[in-house]
Each structure stands twice: as structure tokens, then as C-alpha cells.
C-alpha atoms as a PDB file:
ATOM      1  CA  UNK A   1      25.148 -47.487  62.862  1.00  0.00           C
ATOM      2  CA  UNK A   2      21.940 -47.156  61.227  1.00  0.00           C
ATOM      3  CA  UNK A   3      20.991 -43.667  62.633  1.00  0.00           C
ATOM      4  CA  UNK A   4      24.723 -42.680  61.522  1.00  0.00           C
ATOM      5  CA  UNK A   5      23.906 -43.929  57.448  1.00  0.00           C
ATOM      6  CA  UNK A   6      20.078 -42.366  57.393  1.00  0.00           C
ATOM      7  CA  UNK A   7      21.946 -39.137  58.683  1.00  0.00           C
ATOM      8  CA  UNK A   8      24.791 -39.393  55.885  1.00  0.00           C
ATOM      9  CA  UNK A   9      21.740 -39.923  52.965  1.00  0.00           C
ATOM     10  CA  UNK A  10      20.104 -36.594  54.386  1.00  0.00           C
ATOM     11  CA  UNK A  11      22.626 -34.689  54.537  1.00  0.00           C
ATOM     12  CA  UNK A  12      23.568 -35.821  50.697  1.00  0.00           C
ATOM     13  CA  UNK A  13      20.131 -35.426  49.784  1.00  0.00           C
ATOM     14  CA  UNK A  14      20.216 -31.528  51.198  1.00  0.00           C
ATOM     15  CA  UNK A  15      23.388 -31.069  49.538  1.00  0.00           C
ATOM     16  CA  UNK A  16      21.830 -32.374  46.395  1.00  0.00           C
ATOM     17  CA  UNK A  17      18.818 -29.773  47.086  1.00  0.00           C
ATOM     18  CA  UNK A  18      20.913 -27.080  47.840  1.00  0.00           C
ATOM     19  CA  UNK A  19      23.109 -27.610  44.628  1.00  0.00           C
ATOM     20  CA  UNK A  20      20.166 -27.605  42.515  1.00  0.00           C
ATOM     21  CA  UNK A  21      18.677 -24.742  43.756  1.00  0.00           C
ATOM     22  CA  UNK A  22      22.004 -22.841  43.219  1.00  0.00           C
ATOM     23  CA  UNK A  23      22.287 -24.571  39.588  1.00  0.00           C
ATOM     24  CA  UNK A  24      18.412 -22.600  38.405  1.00  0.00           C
ATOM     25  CA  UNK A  25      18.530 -19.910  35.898  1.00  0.00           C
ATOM     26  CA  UNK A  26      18.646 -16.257  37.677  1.00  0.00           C
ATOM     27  CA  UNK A  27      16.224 -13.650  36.325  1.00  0.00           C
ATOM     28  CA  UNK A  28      18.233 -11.343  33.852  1.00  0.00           C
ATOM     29  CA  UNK A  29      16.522  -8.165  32.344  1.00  0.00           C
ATOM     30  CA  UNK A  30      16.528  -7.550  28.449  1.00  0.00           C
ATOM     31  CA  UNK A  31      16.401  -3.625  27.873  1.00  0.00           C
ATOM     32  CA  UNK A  32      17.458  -1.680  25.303  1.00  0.00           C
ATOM     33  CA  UNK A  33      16.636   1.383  22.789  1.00  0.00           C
ATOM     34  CA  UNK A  34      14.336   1.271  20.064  1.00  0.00           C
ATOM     35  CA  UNK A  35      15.301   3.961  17.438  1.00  0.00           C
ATOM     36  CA  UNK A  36      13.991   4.666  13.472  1.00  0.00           C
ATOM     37  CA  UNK A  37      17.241   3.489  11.202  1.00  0.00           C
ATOM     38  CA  UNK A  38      16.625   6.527   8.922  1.00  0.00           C
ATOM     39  CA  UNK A  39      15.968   9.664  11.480  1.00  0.00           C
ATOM     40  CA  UNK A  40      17.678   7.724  14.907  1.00  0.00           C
ATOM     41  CA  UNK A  41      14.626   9.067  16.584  1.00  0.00           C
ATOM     42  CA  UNK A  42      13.173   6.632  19.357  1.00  0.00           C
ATOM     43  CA  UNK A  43      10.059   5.132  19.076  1.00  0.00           C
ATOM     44  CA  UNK A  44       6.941   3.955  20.661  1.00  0.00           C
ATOM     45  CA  UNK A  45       6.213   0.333  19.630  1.00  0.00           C
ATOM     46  CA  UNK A  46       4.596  -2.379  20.591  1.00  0.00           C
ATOM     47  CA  UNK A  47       7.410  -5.451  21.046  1.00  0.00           C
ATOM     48  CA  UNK A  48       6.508  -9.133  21.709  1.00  0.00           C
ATOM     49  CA  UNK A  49       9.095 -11.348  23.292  1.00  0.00           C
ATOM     50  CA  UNK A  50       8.583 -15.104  22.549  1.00  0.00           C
ATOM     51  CA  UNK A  51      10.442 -17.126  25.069  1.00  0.00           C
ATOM     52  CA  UNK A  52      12.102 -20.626  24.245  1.00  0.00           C
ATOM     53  CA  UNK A  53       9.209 -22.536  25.997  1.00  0.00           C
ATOM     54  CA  UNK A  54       6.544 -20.844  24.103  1.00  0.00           C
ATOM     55  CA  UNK A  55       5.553 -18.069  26.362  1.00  0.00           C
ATOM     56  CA  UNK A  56       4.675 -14.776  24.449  1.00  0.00           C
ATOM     57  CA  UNK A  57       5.516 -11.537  26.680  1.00  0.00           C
ATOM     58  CA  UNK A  58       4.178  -8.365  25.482  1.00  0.00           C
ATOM     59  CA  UNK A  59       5.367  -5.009  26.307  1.00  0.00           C
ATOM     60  CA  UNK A  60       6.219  -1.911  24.733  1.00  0.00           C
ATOM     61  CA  UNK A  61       9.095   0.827  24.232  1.00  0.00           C
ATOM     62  CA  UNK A  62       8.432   4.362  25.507  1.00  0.00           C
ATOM     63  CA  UNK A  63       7.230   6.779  23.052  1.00  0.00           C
ATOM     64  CA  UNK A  64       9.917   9.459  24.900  1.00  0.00           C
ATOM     65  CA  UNK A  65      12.945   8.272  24.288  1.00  0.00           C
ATOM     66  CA  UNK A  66      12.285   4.597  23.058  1.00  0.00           C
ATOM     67  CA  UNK A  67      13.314   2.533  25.624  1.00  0.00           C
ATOM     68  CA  UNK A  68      12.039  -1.077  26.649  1.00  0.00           C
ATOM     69  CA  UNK A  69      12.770  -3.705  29.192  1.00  0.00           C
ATOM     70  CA  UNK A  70      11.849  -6.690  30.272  1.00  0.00           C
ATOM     71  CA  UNK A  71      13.455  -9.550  33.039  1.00  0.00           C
ATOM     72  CA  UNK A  72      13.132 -13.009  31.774  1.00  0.00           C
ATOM     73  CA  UNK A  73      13.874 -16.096  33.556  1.00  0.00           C
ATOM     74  CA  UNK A  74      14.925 -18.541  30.787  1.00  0.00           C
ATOM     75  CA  UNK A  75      17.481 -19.095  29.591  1.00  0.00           C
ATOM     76  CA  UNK A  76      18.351 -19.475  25.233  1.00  0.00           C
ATOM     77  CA  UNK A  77      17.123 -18.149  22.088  1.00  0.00           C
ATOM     78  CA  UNK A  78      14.317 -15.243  22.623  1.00  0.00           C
ATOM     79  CA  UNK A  79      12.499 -13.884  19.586  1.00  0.00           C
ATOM     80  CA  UNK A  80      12.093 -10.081  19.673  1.00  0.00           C
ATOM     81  CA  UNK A  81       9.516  -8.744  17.142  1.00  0.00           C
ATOM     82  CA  UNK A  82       8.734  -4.905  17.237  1.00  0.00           C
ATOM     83  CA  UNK A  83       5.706  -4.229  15.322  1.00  0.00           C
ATOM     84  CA  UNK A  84       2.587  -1.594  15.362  1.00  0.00           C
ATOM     85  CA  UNK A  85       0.651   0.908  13.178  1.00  0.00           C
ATOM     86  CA  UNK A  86       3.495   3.195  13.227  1.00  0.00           C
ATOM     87  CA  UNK A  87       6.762   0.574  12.382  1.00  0.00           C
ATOM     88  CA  UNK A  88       7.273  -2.137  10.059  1.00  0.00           C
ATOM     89  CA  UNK A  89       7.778  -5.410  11.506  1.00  0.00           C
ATOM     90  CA  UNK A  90      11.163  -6.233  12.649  1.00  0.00           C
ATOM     91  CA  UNK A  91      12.375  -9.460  14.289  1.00  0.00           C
ATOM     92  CA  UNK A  92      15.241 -10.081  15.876  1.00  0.00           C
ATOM     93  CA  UNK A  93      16.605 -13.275  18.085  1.00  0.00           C
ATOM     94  CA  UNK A  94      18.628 -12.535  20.972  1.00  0.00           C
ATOM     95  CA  UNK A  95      20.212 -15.277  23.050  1.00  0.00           C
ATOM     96  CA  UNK A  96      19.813 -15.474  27.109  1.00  0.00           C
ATOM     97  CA  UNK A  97      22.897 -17.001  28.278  1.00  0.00           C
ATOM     98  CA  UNK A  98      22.448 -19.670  31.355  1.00  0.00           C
ATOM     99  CA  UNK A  99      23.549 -17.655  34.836  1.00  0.00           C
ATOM    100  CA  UNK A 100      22.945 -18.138  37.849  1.00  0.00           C
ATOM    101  CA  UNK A 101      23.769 -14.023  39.393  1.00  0.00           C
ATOM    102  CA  UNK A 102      21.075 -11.418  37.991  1.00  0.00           C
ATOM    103  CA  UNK A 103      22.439  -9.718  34.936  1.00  0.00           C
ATOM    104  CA  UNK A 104      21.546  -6.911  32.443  1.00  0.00           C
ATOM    105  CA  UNK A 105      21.462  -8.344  28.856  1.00  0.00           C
ATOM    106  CA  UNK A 106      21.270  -4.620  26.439  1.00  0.00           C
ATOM    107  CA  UNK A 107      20.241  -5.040  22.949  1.00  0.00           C
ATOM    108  CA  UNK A 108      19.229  -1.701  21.063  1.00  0.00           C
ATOM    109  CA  UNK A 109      16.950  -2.520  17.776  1.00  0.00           C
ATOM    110  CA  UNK A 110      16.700  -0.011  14.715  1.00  0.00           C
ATOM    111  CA  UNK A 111      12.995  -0.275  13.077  1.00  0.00           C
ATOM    112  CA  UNK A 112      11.635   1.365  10.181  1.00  0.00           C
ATOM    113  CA  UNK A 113       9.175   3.852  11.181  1.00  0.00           C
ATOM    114  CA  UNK A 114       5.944   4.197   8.891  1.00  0.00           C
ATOM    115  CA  UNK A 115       5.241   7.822   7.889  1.00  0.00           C
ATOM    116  CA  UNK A 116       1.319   8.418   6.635  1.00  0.00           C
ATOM    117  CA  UNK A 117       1.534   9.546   2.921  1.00  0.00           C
ATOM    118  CA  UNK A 118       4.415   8.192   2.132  1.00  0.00           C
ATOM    119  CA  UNK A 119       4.844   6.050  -1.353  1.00  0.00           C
ATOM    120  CA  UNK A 120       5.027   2.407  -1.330  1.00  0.00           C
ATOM    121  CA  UNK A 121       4.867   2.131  -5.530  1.00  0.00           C
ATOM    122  CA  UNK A 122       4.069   3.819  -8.474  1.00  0.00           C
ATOM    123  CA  UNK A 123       3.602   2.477 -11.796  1.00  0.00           C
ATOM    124  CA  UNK A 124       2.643   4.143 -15.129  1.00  0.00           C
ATOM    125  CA  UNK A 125       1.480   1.279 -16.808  1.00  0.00           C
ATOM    126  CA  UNK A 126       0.332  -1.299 -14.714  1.00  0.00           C
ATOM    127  CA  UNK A 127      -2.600  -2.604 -16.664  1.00  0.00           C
ATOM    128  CA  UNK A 128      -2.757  -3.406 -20.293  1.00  0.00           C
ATOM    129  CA  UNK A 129      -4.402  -0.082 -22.603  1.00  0.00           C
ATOM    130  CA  UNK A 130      -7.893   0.500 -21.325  1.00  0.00           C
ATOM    131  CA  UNK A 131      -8.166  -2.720 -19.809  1.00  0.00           C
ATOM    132  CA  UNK A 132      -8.066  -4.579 -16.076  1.00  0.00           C
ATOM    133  CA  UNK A 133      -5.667  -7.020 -16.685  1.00  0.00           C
ATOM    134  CA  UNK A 134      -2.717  -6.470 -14.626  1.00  0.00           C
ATOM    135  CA  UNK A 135       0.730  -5.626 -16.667  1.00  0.00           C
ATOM    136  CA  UNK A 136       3.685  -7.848 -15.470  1.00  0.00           C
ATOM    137  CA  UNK A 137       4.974  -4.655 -13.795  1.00  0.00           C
ATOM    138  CA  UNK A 138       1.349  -3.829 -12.126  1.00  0.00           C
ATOM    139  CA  UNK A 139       1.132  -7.718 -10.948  1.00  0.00           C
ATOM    140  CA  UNK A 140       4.427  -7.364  -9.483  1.00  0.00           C
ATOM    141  CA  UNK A 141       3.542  -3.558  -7.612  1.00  0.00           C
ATOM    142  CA  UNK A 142       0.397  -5.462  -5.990  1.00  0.00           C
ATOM    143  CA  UNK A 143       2.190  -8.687  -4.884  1.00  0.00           C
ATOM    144  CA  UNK A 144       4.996  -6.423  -3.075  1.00  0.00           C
ATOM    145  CA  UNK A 145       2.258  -4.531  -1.265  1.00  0.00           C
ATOM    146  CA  UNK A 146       0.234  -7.968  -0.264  1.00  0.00           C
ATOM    147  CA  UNK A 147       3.220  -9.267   1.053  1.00  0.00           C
ATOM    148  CA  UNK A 148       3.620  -5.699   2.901  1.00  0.00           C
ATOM    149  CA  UNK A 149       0.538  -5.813   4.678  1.00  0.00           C
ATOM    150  CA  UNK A 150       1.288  -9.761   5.556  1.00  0.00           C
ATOM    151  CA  UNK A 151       3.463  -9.139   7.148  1.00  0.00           C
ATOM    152  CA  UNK A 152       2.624  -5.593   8.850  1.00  0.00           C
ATOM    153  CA  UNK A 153      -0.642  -6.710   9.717  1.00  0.00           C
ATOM    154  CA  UNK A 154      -1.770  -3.462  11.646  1.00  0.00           C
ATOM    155  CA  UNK A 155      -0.396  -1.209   8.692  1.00  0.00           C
ATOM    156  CA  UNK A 156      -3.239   0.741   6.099  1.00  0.00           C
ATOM    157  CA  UNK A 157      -2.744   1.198   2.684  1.00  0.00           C
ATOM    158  CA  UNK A 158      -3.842   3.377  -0.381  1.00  0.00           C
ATOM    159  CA  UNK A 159      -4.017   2.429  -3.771  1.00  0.00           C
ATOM    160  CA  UNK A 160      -4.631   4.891  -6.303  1.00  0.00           C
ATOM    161  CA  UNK A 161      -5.996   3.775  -9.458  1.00  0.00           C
ATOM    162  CA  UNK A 162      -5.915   5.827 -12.491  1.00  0.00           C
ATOM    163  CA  UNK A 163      -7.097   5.553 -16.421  1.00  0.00           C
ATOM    164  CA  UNK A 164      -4.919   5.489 -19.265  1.00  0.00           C
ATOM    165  CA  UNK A 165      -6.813   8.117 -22.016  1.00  0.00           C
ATOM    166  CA  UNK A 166      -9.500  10.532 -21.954  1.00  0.00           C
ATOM    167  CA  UNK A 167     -12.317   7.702 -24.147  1.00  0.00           C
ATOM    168  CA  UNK A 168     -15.124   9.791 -23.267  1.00  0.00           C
ATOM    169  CA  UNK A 169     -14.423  12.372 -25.675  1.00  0.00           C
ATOM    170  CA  UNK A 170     -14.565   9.554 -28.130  1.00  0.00           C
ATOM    171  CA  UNK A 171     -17.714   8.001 -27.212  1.00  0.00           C
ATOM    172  CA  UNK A 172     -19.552  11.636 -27.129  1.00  0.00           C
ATOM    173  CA  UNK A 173     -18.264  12.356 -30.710  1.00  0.00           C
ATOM    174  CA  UNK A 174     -19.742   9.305 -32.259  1.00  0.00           C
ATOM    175  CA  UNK A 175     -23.155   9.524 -30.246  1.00  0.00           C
ATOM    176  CA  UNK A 176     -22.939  13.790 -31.486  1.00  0.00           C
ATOM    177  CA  UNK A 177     -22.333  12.007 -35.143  1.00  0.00           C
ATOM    178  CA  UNK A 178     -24.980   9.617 -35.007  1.00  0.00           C
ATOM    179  CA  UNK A 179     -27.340  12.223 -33.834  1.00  0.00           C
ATOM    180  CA  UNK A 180     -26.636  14.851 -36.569  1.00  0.00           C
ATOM    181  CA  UNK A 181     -26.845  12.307 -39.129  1.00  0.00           C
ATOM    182  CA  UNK A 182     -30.831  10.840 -38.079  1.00  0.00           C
ATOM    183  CA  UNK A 183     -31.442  14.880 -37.652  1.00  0.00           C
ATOM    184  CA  UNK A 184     -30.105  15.625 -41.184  1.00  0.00           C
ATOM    185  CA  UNK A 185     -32.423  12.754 -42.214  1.00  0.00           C
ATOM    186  CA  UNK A 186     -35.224  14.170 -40.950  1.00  0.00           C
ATOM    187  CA  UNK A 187     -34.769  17.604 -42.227  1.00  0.00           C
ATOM    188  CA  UNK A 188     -34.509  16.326 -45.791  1.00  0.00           C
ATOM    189  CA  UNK A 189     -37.640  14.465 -45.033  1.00  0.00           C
ATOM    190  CA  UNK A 190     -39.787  17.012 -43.695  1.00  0.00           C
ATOM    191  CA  UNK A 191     -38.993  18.894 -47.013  1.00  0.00           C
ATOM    192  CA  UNK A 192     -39.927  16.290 -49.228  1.00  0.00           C
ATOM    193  CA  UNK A 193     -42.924  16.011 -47.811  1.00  0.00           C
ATOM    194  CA  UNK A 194     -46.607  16.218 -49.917  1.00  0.00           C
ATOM    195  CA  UNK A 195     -49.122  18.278 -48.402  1.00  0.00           C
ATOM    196  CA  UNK A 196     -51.400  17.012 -45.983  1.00  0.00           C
ATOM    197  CA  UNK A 197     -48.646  14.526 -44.932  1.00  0.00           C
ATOM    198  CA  UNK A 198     -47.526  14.162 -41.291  1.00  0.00           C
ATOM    199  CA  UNK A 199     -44.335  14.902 -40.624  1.00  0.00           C
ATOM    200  CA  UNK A 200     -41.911  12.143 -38.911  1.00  0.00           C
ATOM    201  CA  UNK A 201     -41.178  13.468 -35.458  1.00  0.00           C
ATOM    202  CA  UNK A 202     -38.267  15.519 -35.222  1.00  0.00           C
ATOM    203  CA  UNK A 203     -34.825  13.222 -33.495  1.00  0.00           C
ATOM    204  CA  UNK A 204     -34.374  13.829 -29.532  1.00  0.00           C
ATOM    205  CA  UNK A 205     -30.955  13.859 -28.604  1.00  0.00           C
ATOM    206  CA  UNK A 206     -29.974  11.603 -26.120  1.00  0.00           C
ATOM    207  CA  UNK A 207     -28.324  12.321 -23.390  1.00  0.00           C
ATOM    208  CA  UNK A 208     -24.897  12.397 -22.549  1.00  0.00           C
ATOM    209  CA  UNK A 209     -22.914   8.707 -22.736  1.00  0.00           C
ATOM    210  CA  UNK A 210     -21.653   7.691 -19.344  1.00  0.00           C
ATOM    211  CA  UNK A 211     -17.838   7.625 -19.259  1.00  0.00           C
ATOM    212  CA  UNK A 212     -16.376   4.579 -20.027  1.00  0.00           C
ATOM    213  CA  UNK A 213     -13.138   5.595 -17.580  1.00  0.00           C
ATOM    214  CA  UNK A 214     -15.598   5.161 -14.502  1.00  0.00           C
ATOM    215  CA  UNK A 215     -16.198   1.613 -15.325  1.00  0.00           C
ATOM    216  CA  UNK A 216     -13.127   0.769 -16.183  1.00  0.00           C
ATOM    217  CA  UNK A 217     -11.564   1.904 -13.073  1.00  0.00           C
ATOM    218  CA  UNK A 218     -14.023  -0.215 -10.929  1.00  0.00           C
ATOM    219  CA  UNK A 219     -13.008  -3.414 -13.407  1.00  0.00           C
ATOM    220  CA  UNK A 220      -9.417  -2.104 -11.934  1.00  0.00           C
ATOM    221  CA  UNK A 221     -10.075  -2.304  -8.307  1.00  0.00           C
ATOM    222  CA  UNK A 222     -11.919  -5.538  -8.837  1.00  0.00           C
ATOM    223  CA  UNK A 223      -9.282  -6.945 -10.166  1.00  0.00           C
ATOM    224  CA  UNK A 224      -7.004  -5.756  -7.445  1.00  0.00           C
ATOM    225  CA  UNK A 225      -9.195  -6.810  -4.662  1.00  0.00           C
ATOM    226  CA  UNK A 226      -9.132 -10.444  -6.041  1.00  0.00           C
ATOM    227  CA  UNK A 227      -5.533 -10.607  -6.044  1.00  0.00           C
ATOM    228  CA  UNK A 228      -5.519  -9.129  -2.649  1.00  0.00           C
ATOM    229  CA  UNK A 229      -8.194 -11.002  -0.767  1.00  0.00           C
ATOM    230  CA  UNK A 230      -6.164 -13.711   1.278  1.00  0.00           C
ATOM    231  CA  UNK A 231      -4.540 -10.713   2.803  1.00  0.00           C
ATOM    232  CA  UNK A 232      -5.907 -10.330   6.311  1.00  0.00           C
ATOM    233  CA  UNK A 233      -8.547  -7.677   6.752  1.00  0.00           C
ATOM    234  CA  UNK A 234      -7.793  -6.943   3.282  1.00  0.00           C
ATOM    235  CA  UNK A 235     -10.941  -5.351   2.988  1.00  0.00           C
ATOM    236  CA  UNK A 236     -10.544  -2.632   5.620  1.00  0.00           C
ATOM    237  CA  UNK A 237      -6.753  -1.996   5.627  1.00  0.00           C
ATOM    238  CA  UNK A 238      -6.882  -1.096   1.579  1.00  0.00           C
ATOM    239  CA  UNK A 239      -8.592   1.818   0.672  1.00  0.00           C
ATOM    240  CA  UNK A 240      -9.025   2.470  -2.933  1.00  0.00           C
ATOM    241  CA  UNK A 241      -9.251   6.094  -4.870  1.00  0.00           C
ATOM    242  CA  UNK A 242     -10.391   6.816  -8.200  1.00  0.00           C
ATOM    243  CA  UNK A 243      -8.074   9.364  -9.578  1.00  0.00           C
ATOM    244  CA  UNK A 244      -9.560  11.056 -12.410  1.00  0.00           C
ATOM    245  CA  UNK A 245      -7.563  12.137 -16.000  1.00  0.00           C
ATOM    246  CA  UNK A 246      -4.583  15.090 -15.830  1.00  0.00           C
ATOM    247  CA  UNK A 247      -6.030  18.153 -17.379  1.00  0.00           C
ATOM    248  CA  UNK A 248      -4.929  17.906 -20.596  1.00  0.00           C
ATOM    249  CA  UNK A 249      -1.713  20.219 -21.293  1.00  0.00           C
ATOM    250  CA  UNK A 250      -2.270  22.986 -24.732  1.00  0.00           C
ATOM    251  CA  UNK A 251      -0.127  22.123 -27.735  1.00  0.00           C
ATOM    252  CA  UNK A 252       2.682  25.436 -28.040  1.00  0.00           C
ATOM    253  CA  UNK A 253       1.861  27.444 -30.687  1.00  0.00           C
ATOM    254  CA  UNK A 254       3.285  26.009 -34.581  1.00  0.00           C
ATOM    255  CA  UNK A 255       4.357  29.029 -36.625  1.00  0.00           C
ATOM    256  CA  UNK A 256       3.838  28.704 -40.076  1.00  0.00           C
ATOM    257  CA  UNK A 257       7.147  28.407 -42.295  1.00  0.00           C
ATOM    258  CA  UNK A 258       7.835  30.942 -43.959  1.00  0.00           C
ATOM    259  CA  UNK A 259       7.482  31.735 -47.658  1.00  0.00           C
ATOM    260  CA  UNK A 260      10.507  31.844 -49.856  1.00  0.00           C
ATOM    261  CA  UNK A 261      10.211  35.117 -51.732  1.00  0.00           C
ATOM    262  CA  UNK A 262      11.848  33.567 -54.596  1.00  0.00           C
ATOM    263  CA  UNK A 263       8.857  31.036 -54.721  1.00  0.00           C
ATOM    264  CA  UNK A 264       5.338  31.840 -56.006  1.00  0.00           C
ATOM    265  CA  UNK A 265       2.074  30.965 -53.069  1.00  0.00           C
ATOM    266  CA  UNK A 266       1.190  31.045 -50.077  1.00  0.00           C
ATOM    267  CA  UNK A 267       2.789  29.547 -46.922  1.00  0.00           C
ATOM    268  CA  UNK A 268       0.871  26.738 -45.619  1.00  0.00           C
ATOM    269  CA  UNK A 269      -1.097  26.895 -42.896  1.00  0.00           C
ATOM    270  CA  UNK A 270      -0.321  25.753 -39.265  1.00  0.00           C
ATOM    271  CA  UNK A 271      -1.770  22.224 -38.271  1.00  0.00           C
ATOM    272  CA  UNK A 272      -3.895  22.180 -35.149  1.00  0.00           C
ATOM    273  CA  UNK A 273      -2.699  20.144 -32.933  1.00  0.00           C
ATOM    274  CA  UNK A 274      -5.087  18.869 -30.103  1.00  0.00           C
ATOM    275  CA  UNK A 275      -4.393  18.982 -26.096  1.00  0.00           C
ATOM    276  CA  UNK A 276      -2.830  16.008 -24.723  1.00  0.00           C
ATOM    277  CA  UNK A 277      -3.159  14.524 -21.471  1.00  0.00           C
ATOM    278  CA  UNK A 278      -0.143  13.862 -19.697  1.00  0.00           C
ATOM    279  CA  UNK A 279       0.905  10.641 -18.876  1.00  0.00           C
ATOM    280  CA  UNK A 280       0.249   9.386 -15.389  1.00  0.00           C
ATOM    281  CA  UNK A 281       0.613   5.985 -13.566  1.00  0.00           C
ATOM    282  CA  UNK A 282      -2.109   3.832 -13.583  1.00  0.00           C
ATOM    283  CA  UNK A 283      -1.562   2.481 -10.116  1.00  0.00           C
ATOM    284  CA  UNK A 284       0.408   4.351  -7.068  1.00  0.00           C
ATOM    285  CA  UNK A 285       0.209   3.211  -3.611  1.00  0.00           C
ATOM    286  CA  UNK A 286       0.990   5.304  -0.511  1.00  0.00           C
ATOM    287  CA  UNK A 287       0.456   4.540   3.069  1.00  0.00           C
ATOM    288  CA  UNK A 288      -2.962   5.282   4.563  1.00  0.00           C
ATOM    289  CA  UNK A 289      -3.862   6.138   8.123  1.00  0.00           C
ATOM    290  CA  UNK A 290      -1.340   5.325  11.020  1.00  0.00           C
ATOM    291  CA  UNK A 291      -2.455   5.150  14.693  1.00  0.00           C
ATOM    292  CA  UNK A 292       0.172   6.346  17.332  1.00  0.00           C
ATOM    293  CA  UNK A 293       0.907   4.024  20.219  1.00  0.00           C
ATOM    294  CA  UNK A 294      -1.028   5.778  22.550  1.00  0.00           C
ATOM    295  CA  UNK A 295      -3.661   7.362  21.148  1.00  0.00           C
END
């Protein structure tokens, strides 16, 4: 009677085993395409795959035709994050149902794919008239771009910066003013001098004044760089270019008016107008150097 019972518990206990082992999650394999939303081309990316327990599986689409896959063995929510030089980030979640046969789970994700050169912002006045304080519209171009390379934390970026006028001109014609004046001093001097007087030594020009664009433009950057510095690598991933002033476009020709025969003198002259700069933005940021998958 007793053998008979310890028999009946083993037997319940293998059919427990048995049923369990049945009950496990099978292995099921994720694959899919990876392809640019714009173009539909496929592309190379790196892709991480975070499992429900934590696990964080890292693999990557081929650069050919853009194809990934990857067998899993749990079962519920999976996080599926393409990201690289060459994409922005993308996340997606894509559930693992329970099973207990192998299956094929396909999920195709569309990325954006990040083309060198290509312009993130552009502003034309992003800082307040030959100064570095940020415009509401410039504060706003360099928070989208921080938040950009947050979140793409592989990508490179340029920022352009740029002045607003030409103020060297400016500075040179008052230093040239100054300069003739103390010279036009001394000449009247030199004439009123008695003989046997020494003559006051003649002015020295100085040389030319350093343009005030160049230090404005590093205020500019400095300014940026502050804003920008909790950004990860911040200091490597930005590159910064001083762009100098547009060549300054000629004035078309102003005819004089014409004189009315039936009025006496002459007809005035034409007014020289000077060259004018065109306008250009201030700050414009493009997207710096982009590394290939398998380089």
C-alpha cells in the first residue's frame, strides 16, 4: 500500500515536471527591415534590444539591404532603439507574445537617416545687434540642437556663427580722423615755430585697429558653449566656424532727374550711395561629420 502511494506522488510529481517544462517560453526570432522614411533605402544601424528583465542585446541591421534579427526567449514588452552616427534615434516597443512553438515575430522600422551637410537651423538674427546675448529666436535654435545631440548622442554638429555689420570700417575711420587731426596739429606747429626752436616730432600713425567682428564672434561661441555644456561630449561633437561678412553688394547706378526745360538750373546731382552688405543669419547649424557603420 505504501509502495503503491510513493509511486502515485512520483508519477504526479513527473507529470508536474513535464507540464512545466512544456508551459516555458519557446525562443521566437524578432527580424525585420530597417529602411530611411524619406528615400526607403535600407540601412546599416546599430539597434539595441532591451528585454523585459533588463537584459540589453546589441546587434545591428545589414548595411545591404537593412535587415536585422534577433531570437529572444522572453516573453512581453521589448524596447527596440536604432541609433548610430548615420540615423537619428528611433525607439520603438514591440511586444513578445507568451508561446510555447518557435515563431517568427517581423517588425520593419523606418529611421531617419542623417546626411553630412545637411541644415539643422538657420537664423538671421539670433543675437541682439552686435552683441552675444542670444535673441529669443537664437535661444530657441540652440536649445532644439542640445536636445538633438541628447538624444543622438553619436551625432556631430556645426554651428556657424556670423556678425551682424561690417564695424571695422567704423573703427578705422575714427582712428584715420584722429590721426589727421594730431598731424594737422603738428603741421601748423612746425610753422609757427621761432628759429632755433625744436620742432615737436612729427605724429606716427598707428597701426591698423583690430576688428571688433573677431571678438565679437568669440563672445558668440562663448555664449553658445555655456548654454551647451551639459550636453554630452559637447565639446567634441560641436564644432564651431567663424563665418566672415558677405561682400558687400554695389548700389545700381541713380540717374540724375532730369531738368525741366521750362525751369532755369541745373539738375541736381546723383547721391552716392555706399555698398551694403547683405543680410545673413547670424547662426546656421548643419550636420558635421558622420561615420558609416562599418568603417
Amino acid at each position: 500500500m505504501i509502495a503503491s502511494v510513493r509511486a502515485m506522488v512520483l508519477v504526479g510529481a513527473f507529470g508536474l515536471v513535464v507540464s512545466g517544462a512544456m508551459a516555458q517560453q519557446a525562443n521566437l526570432n524578432l527580424e525585420g527591415t530597417i529602411r530611411d522614411s524619406v528615400t526607403g533605402k535600407p540601412v546599416g544601424c546599430k539597434i539595441f534590444i532591451y528585454t523585459p528583465s533588463g537584459k540589453r542585446i546589441s546587434i545591428s541591421s545589414n548595411s545591404k539591404d537593412g535587415s536585422y534579427l534577433q531570437t529572444l526567449s522572453e516573453a512581453g514588452p521589448h524596447k527596440v532603439a536604432c541609433t548610430g552616427y548615420n540615423v537619428y534615434r528611433k525607439e520603438v516597443v514591440v511586444e513578445i507574445p507568451k508561446a510555447e512553438k518557435f515563431k517568427i515575430i517581423k517588425h520593419d522600422i523606418s529611421v531617419r537617416e542623417v546626411v553630412e551637410g545637411s541644415q539643422l537651423a538657420s537664423v538671421m538674427n539670433a543675437f541682439d545687434r552686435n552683441a552675444a546675448t542670444l535673441t529669443p529666436a537664437g535661444k530657441a535654435a540652440v536649445d532644439q540642437f542640445s536636445e538633438i545631440l541628447r538624444v543622438n548622442q553619436e551625432m556631430n554638429l556645426v554651428v556657424t556663427v556670423a556678425p551682424d555689420e561690417d564695424q571695422l570700417t567704423m573703427v578705422k575711420a575714427q582712428a584715420d580722423a584722429a590721426y589727421a587731426k594730431e598731424l594737422d596739429a603738428w603741421k601748423k606747429a612746425t610753422k609757427k615755430l621761432k628759429k632755433g626752436q625744436t620742432a615737436p616730432p612729427e605724429p606716427v600713425k598707428a597701426a591698423d585697429p583690430a576688428d571688433p567682428n573677431t571678438d565679437l564672434i568669440a563672445r558668440r561661441i562663448a555664449t553658445i558653449k555655456e548654454l551647451t555644456k551639459a550636453v554630452k561630449m559637447g565639446d567634441v561633437r560641436v564644432s564651431y566656424v567663424a563665418k566672415p561678412l558677405a561682400a558687400p553688394v554695389a548700389p545700381a547706378p541713380v540717374t540724375p532727374a532730369a531738368v525741366d526745360p521750362k525751369k532755369k538750373g541745373k539738375a541736381p546731382a546723383a547721391k552716392a550711395v555706399a555698398p551694403v552688405a547683405p543680410a545673413q543669419p547670424t547662426i546656421v547649424v548643419t550636420i558635421g561629420k558622420v561615420k558609416k557603420l562599418y568603417e
